[in-house]
C-alpha atoms as a PDB file:
ATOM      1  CA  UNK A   1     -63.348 -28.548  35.547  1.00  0.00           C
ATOM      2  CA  UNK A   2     -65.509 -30.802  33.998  1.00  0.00           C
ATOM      3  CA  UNK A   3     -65.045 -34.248  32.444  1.00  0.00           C
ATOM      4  CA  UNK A   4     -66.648 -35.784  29.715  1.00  0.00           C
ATOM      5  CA  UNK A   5     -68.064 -39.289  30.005  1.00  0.00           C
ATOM      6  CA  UNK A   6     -66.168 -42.163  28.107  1.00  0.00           C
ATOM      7  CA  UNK A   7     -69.200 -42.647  25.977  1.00  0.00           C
ATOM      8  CA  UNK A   8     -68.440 -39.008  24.890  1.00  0.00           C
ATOM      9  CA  UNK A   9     -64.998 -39.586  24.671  1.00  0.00           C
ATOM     10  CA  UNK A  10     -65.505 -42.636  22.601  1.00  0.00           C
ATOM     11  CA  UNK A  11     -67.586 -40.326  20.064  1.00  0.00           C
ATOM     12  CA  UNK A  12     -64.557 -38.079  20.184  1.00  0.00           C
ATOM     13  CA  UNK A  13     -62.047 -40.268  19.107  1.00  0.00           C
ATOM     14  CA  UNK A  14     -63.889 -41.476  16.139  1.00  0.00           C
ATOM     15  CA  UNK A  15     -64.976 -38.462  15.293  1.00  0.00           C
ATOM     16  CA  UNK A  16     -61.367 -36.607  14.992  1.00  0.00           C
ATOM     17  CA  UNK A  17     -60.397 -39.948  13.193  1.00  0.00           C
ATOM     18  CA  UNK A  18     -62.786 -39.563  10.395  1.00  0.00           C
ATOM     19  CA  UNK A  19     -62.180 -36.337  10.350  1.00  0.00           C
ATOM     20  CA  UNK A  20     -58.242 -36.966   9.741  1.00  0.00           C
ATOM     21  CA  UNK A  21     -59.164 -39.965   7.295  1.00  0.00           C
ATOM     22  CA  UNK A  22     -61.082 -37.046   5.102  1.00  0.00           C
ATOM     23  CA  UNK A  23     -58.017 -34.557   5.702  1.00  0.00           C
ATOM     24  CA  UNK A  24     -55.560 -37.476   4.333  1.00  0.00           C
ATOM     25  CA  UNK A  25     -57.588 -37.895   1.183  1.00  0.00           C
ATOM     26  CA  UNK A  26     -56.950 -34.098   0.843  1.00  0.00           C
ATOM     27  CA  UNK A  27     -53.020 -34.405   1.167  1.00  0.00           C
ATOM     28  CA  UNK A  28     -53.556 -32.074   4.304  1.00  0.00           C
ATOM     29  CA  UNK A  29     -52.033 -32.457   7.800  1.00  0.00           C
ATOM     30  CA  UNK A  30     -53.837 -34.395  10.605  1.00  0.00           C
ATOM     31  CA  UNK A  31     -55.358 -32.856  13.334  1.00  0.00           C
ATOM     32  CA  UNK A  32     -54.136 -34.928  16.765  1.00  0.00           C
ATOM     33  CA  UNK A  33     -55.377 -34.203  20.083  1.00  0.00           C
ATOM     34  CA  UNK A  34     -53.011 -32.683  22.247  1.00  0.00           C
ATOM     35  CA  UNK A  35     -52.558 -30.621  25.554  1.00  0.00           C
ATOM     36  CA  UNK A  36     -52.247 -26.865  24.867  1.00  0.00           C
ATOM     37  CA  UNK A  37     -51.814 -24.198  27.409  1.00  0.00           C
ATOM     38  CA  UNK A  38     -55.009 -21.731  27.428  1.00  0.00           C
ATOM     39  CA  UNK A  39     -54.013 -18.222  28.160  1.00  0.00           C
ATOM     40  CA  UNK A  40     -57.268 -16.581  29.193  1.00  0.00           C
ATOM     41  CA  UNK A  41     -57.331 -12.911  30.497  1.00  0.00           C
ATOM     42  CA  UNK A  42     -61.201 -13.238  32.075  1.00  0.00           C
ATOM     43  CA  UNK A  43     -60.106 -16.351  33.909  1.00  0.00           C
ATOM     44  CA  UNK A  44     -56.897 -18.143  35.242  1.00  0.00           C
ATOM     45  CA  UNK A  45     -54.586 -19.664  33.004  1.00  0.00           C
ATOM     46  CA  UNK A  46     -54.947 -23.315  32.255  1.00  0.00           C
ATOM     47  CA  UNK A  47     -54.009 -26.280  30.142  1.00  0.00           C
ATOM     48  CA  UNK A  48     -56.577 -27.921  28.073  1.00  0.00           C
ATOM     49  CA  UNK A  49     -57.415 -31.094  25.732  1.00  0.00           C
ATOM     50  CA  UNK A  50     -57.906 -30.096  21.997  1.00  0.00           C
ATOM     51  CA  UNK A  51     -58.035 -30.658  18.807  1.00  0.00           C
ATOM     52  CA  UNK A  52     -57.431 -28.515  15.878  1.00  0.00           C
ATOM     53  CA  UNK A  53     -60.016 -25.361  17.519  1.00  0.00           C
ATOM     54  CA  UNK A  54     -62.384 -27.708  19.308  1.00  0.00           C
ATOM     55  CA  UNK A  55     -61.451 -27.973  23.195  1.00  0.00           C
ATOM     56  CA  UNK A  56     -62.576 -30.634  24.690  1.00  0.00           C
ATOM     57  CA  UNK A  57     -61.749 -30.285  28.351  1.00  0.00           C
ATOM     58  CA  UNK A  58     -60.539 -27.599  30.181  1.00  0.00           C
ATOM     59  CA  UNK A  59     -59.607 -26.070  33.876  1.00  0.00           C
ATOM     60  CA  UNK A  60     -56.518 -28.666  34.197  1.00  0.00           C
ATOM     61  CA  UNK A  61     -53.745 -26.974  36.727  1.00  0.00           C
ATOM     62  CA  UNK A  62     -50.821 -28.553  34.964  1.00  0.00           C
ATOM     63  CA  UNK A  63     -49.352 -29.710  31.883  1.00  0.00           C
ATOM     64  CA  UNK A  64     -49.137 -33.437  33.458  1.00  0.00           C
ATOM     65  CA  UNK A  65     -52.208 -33.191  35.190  1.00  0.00           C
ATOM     66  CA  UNK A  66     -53.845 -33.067  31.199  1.00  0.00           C
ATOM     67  CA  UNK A  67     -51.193 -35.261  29.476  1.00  0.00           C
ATOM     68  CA  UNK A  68     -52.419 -37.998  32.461  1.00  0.00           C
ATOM     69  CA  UNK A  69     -55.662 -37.454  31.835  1.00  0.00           C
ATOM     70  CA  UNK A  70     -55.360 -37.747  28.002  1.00  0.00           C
ATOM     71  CA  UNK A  71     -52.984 -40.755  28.197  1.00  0.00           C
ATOM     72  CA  UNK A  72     -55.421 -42.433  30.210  1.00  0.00           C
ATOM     73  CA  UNK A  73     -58.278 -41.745  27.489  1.00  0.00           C
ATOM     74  CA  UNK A  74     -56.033 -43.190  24.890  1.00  0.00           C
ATOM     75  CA  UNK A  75     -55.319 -46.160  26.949  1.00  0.00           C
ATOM     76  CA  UNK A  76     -59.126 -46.658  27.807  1.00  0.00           C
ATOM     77  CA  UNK A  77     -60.528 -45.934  24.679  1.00  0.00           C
ATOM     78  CA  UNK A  78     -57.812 -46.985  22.223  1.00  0.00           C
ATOM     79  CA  UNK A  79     -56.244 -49.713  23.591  1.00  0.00           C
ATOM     80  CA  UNK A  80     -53.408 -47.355  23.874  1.00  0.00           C
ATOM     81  CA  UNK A  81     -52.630 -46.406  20.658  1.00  0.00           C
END
């Protein structure tokens, strides 16, 4: 698995916001980013970081072992928002 920087995390997060301030103006849905499980045929199964279609970081062995990982981004990055 490999991990983005928190430089390129930082560009993530604003980058989905904006992205979810344009979808508001819309009336549309926002796009969070979440933990999904990645059922892949060619490879093993896994659970990932993603947003909308755009997956972010991959290869994680467990569903905690990505929500961690994410919560610790959010904490880091956001302020923990």
């Amino acid at each position: 698995m490999n991990k983005l920087s928190l430089e390129q995390w930082k560009n993530i997060f604003r980058n989905v916001a904006e992205y979810n301030e344009d979808l508001k103006k819309e009336g549309l849905e926002e796009e969070p980013i979440e933990v999904i499980w990645l059922e892949n045929p060619e490879r093993r199964n896994e659970w990932a970081i993603v947003s909308d279609c755009e997956i972010f970081e991959e290869g994680f062995a467990t569903e905690q072992e990505a929500e961690e990982r994410l919560t610790y981004l959010e904490k880091t990055i956001l302020g923990g928002e």
